[in-house]
PDB file of N, CA and C in Angstrom:
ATOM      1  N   UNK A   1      -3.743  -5.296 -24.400  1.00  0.00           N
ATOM      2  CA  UNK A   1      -4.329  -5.126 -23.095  1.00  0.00           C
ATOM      3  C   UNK A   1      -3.374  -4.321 -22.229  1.00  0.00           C
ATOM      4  N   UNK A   2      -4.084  -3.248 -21.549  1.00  0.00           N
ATOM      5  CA  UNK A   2      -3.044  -2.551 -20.816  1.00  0.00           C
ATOM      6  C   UNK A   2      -3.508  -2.734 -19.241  1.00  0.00           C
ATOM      7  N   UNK A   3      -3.140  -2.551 -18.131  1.00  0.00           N
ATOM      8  CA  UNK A   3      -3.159  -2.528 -16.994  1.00  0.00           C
ATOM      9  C   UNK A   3      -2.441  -1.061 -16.000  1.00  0.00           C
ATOM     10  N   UNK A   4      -3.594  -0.267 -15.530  1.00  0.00           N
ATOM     11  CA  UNK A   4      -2.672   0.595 -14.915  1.00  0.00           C
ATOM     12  C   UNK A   4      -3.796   0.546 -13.765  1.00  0.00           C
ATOM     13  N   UNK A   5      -3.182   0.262 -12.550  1.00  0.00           N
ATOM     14  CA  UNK A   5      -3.802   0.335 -11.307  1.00  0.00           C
ATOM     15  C   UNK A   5      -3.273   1.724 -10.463  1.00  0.00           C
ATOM     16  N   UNK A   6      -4.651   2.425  -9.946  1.00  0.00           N
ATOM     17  CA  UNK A   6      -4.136   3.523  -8.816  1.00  0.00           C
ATOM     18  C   UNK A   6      -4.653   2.663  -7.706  1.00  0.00           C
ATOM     19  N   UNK A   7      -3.990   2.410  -6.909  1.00  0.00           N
ATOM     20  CA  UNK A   7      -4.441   2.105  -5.867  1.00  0.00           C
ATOM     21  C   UNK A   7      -4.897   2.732  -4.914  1.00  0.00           C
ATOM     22  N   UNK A   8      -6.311   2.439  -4.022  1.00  0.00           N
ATOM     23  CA  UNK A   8      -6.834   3.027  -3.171  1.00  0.00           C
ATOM     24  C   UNK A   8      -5.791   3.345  -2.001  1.00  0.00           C
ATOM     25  N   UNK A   9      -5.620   4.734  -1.119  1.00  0.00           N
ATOM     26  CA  UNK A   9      -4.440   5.141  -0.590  1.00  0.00           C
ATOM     27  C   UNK A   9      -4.965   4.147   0.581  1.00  0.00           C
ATOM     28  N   UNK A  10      -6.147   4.328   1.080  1.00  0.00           N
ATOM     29  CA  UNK A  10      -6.958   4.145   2.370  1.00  0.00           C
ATOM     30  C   UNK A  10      -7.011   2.866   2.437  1.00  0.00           C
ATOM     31  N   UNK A  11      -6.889   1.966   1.731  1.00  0.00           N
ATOM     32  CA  UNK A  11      -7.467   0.475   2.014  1.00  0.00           C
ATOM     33  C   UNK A  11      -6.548  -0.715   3.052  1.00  0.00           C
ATOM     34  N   UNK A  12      -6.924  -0.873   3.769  1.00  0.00           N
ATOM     35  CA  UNK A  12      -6.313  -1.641   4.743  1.00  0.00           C
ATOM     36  C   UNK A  12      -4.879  -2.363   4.568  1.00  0.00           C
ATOM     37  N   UNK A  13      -4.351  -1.906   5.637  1.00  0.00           N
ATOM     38  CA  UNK A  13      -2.885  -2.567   5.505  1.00  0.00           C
ATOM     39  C   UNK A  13      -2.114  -1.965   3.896  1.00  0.00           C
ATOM     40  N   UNK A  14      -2.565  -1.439   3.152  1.00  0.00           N
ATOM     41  CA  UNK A  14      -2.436  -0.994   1.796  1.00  0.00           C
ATOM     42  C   UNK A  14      -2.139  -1.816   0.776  1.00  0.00           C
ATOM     43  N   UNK A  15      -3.061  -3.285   0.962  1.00  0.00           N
ATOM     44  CA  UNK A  15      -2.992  -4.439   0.643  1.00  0.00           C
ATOM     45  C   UNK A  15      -3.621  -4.054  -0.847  1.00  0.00           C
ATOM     46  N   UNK A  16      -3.745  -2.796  -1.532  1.00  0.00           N
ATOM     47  CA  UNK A  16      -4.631  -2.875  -3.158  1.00  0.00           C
ATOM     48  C   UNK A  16      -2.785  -2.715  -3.899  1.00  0.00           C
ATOM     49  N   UNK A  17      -2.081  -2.019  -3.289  1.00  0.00           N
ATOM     50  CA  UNK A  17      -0.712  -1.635  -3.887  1.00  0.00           C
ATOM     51  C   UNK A  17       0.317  -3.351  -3.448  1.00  0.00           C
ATOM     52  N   UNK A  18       0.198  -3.555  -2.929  1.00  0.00           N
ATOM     53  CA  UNK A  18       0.503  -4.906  -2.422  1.00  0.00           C
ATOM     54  C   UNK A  18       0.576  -5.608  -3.471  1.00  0.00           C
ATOM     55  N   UNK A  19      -0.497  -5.994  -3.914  1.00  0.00           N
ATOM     56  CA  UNK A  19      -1.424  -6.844  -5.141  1.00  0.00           C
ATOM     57  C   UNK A  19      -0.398  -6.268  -6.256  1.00  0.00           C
ATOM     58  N   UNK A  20      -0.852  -5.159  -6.503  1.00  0.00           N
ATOM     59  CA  UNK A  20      -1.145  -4.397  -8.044  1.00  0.00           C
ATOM     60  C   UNK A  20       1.272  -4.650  -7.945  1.00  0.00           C
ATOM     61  N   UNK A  21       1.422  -4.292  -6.730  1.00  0.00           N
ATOM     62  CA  UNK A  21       3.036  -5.336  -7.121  1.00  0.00           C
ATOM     63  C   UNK A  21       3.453  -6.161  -7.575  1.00  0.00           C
ATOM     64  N   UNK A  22       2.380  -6.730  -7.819  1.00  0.00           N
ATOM     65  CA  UNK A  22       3.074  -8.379  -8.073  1.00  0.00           C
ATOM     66  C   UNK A  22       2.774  -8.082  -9.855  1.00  0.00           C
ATOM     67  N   UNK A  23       1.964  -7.173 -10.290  1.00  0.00           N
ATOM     68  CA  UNK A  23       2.180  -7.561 -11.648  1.00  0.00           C
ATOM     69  C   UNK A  23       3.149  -6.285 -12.498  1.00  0.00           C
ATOM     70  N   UNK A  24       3.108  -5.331 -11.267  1.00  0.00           N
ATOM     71  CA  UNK A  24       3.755  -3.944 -12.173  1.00  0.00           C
ATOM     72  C   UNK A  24       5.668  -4.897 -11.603  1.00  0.00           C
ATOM     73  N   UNK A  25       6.074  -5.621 -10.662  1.00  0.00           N
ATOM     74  CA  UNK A  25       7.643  -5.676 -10.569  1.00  0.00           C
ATOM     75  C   UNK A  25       7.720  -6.713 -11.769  1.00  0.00           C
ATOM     76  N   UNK A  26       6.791  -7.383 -12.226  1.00  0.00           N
ATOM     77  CA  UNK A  26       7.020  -8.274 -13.183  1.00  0.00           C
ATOM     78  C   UNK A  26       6.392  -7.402 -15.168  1.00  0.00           C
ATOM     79  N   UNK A  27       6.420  -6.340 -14.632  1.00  0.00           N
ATOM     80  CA  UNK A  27       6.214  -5.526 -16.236  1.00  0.00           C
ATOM     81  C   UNK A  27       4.928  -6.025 -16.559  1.00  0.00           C
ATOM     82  N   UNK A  28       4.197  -7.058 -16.199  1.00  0.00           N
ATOM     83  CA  UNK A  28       2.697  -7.356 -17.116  1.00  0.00           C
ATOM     84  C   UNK A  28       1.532  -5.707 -16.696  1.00  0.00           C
ATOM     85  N   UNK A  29       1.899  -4.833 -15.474  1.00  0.00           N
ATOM     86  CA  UNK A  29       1.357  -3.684 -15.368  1.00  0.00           C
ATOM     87  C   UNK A  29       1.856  -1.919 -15.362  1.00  0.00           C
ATOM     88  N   UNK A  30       1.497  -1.467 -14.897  1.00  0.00           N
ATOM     89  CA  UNK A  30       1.764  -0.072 -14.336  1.00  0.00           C
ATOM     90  C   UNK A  30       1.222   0.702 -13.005  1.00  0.00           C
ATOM     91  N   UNK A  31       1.507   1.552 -12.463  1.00  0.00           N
ATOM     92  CA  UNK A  31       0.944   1.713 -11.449  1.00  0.00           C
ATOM     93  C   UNK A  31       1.207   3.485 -10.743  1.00  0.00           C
ATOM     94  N   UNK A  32       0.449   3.778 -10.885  1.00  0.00           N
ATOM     95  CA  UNK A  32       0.519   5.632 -10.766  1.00  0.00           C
ATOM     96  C   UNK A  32      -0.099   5.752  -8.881  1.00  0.00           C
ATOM     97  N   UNK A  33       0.504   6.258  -8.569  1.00  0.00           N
ATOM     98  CA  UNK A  33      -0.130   6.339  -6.492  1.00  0.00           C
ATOM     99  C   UNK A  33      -1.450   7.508  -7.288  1.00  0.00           C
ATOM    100  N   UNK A  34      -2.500   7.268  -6.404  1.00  0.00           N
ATOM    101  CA  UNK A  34      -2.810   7.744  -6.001  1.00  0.00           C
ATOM    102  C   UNK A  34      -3.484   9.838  -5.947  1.00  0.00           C
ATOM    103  N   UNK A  35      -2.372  10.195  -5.224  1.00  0.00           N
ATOM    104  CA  UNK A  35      -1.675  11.607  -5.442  1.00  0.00           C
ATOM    105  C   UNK A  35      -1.166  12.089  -6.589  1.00  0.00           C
ATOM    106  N   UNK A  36      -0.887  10.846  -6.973  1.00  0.00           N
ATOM    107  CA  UNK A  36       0.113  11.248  -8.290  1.00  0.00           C
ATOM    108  C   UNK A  36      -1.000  11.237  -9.647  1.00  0.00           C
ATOM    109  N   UNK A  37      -1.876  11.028  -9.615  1.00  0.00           N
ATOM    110  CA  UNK A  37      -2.766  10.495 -11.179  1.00  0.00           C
ATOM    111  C   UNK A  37      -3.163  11.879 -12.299  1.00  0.00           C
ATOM    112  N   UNK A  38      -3.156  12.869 -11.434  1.00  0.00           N
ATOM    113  CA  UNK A  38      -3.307  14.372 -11.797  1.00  0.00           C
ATOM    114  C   UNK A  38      -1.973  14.586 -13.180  1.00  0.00           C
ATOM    115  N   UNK A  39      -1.164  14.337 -12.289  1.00  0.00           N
ATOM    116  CA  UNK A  39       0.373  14.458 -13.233  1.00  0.00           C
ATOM    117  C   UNK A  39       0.605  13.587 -13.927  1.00  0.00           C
ATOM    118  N   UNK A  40       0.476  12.005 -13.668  1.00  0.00           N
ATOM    119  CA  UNK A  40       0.973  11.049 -14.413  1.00  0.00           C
ATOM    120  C   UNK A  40       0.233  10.011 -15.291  1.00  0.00           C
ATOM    121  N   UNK A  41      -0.947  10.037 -14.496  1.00  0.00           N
ATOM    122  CA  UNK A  41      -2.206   9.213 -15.595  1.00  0.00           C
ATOM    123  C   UNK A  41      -2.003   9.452 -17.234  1.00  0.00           C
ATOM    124  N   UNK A  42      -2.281  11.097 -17.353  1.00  0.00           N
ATOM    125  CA  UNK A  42      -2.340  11.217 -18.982  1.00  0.00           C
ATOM    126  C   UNK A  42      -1.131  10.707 -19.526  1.00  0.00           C
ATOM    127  N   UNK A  43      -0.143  11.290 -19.141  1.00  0.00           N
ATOM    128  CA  UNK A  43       1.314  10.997 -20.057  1.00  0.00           C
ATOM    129  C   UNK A  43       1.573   9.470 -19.892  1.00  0.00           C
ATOM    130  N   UNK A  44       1.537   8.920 -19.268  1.00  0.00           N
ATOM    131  CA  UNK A  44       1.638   7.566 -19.099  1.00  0.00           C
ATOM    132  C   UNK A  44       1.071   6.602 -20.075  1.00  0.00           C
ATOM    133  N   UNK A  45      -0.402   7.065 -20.304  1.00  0.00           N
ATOM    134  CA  UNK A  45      -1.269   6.390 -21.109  1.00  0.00           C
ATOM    135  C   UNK A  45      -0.809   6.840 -22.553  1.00  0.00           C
ATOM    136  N   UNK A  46      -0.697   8.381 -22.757  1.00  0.00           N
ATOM    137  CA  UNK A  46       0.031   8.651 -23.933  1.00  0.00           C
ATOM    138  C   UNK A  46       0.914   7.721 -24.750  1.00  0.00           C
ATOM    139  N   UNK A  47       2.294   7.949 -23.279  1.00  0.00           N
ATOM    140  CA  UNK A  47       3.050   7.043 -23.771  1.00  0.00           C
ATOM    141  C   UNK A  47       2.955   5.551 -24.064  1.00  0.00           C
ATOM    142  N   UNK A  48       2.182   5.114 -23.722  1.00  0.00           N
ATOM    143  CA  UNK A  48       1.458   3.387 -23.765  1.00  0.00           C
ATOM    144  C   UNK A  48       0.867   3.531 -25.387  1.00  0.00           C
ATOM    145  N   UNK A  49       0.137   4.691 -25.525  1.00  0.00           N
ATOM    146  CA  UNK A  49      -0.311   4.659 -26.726  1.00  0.00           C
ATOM    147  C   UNK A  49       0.166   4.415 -27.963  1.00  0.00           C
ATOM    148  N   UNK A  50       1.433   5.457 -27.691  1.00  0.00           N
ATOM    149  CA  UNK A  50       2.475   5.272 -28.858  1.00  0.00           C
ATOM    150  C   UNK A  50       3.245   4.060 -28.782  1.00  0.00           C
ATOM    151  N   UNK A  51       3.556   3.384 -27.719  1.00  0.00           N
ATOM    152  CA  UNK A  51       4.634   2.857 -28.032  1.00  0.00           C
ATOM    153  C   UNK A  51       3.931   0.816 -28.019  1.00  0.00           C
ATOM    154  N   UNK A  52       3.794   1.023 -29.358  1.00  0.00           N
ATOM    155  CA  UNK A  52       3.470  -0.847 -29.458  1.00  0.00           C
ATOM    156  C   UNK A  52       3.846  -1.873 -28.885  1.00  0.00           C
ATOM    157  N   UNK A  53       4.926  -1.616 -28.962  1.00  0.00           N
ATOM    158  CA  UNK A  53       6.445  -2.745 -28.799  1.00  0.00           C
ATOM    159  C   UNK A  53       6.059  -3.111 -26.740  1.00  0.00           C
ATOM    160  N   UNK A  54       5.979  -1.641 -25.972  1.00  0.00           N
ATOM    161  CA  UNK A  54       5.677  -1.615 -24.712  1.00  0.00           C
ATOM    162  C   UNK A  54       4.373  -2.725 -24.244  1.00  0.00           C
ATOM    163  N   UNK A  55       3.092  -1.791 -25.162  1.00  0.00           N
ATOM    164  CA  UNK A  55       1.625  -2.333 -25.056  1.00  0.00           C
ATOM    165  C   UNK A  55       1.898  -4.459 -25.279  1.00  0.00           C
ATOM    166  N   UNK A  56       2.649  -4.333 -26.134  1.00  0.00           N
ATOM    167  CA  UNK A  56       2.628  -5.842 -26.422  1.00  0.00           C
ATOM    168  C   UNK A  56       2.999  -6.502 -25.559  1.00  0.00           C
ATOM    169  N   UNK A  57       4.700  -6.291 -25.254  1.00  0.00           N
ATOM    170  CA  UNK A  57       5.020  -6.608 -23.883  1.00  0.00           C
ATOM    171  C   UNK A  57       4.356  -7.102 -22.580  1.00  0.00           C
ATOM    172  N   UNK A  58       3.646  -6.105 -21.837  1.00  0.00           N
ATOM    173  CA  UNK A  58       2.698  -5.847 -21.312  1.00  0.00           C
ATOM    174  C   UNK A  58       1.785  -7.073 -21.187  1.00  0.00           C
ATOM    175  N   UNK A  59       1.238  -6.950 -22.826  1.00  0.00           N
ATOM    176  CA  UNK A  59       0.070  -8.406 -22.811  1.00  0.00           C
ATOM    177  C   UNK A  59       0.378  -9.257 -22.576  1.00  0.00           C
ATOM    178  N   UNK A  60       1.918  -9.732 -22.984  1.00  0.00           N
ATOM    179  CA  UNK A  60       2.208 -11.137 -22.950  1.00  0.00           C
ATOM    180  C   UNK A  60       2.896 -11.650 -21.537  1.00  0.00           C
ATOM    181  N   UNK A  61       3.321 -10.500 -20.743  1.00  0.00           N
ATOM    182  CA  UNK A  61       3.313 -10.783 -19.477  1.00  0.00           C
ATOM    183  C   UNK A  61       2.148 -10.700 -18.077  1.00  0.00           C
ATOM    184  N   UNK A  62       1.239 -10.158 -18.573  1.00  0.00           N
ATOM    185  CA  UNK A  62      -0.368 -10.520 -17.994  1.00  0.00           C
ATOM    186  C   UNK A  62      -0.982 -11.601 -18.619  1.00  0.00           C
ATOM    187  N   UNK A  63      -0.803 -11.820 -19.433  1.00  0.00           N
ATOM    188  CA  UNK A  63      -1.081 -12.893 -19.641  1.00  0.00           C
ATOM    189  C   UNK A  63      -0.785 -14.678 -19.531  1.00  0.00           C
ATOM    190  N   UNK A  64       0.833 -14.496 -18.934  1.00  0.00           N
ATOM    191  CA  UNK A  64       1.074 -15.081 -18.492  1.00  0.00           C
ATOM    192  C   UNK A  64       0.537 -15.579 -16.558  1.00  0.00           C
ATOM    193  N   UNK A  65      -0.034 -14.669 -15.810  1.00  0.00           N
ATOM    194  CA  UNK A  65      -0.645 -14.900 -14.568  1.00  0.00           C
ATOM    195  C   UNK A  65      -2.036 -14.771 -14.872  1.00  0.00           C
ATOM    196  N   UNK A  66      -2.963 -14.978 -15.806  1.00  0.00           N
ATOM    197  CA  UNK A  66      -4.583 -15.586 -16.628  1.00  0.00           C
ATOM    198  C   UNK A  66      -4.856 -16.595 -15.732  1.00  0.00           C
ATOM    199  N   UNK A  67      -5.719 -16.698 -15.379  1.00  0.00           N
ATOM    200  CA  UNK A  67      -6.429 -17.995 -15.027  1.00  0.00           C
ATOM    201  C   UNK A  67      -7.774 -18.212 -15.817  1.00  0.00           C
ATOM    202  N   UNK A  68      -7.669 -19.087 -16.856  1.00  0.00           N
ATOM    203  CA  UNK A  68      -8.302 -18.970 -18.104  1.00  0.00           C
ATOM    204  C   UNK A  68      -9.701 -20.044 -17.344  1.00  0.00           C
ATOM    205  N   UNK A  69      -9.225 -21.223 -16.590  1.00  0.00           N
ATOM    206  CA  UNK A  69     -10.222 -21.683 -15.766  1.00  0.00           C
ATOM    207  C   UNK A  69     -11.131 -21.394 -14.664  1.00  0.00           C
ATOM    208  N   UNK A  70     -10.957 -20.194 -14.104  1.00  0.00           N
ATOM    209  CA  UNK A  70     -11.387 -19.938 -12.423  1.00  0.00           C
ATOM    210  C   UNK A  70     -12.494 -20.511 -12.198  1.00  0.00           C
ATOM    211  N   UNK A  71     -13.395 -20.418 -13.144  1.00  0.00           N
ATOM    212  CA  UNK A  71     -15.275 -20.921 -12.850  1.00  0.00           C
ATOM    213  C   UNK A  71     -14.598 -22.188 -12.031  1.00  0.00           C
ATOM    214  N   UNK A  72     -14.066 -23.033 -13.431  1.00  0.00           N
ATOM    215  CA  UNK A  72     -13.521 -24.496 -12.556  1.00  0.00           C
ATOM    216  C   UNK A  72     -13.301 -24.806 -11.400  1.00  0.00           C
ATOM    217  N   UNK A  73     -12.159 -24.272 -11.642  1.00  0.00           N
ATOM    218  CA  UNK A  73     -11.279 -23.702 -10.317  1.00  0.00           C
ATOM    219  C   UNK A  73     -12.257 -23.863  -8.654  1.00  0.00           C
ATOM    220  N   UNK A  74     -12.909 -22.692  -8.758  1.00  0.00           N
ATOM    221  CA  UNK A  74     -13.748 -22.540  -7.984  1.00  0.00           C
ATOM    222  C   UNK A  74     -14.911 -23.272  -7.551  1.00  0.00           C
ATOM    223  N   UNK A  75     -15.434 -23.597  -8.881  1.00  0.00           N
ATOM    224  CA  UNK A  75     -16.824 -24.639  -8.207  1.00  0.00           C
ATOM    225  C   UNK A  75     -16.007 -26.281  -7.376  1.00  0.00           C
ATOM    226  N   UNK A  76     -15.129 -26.378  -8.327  1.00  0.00           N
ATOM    227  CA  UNK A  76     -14.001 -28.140  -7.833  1.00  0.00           C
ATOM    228  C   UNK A  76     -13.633 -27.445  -6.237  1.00  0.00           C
ATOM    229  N   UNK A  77     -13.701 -26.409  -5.700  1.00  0.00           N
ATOM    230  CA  UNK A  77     -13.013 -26.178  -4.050  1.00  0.00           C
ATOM    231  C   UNK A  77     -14.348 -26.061  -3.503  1.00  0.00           C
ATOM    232  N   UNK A  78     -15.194 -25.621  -3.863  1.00  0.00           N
ATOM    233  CA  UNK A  78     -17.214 -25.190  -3.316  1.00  0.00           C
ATOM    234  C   UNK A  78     -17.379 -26.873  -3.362  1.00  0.00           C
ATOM    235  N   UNK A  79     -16.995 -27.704  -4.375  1.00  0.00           N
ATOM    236  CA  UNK A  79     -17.467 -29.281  -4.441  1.00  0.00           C
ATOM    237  C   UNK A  79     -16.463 -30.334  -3.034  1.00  0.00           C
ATOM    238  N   UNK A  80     -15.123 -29.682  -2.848  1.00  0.00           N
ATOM    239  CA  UNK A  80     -14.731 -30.569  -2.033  1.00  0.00           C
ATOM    240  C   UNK A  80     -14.812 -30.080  -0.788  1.00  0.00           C
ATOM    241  N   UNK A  81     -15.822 -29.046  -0.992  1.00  0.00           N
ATOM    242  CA  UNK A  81     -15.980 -29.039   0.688  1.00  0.00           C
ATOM    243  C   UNK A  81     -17.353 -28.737   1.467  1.00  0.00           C
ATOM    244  N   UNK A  82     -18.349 -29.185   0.144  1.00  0.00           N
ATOM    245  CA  UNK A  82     -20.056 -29.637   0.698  1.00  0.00           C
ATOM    246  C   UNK A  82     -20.275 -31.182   1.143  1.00  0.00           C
TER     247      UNK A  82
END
């Protein structure tokens, strides 16, 4: 599983790059601005392609922030507060 977020430049407070921080400072992502996707999208992905050892990485640190329950999650907070 790979993860590469461009974040929207425009979006308020620039709260989409905000987010997409929390998983690219912890390696489970990647993250190309914007401006930049022209130049860096392809080679990036290239390099993701080739390199296994990276791609794996990657999974096992997104996968560590999964929330394998959310339905749960969610209906148990909709239930304690009807």
């Amino acid at each position: 599983m790979l993860a590469i977020f461009v974040p929207y430049p425009h979006a308020a407070e620039d709260h989409q790059t905000h987010n997409a921080m929390a998983l690219v400072d912890n390696g489970a992502a990647k993250m190309v601005s914007d401006n930049e996707v022209n130049q860096k999208l392809i080679p990036l992905l290239q390099n993701l392609m080739q390199d296994e050892q990276a791609r794996k990485l990657m999974e096992e640190k997104i996968k560590a922030h999964a929330f394998t329950n959310a339905d749960e999650v969610i209906a148990e907070q909709i239930l304690q507060h009807i």
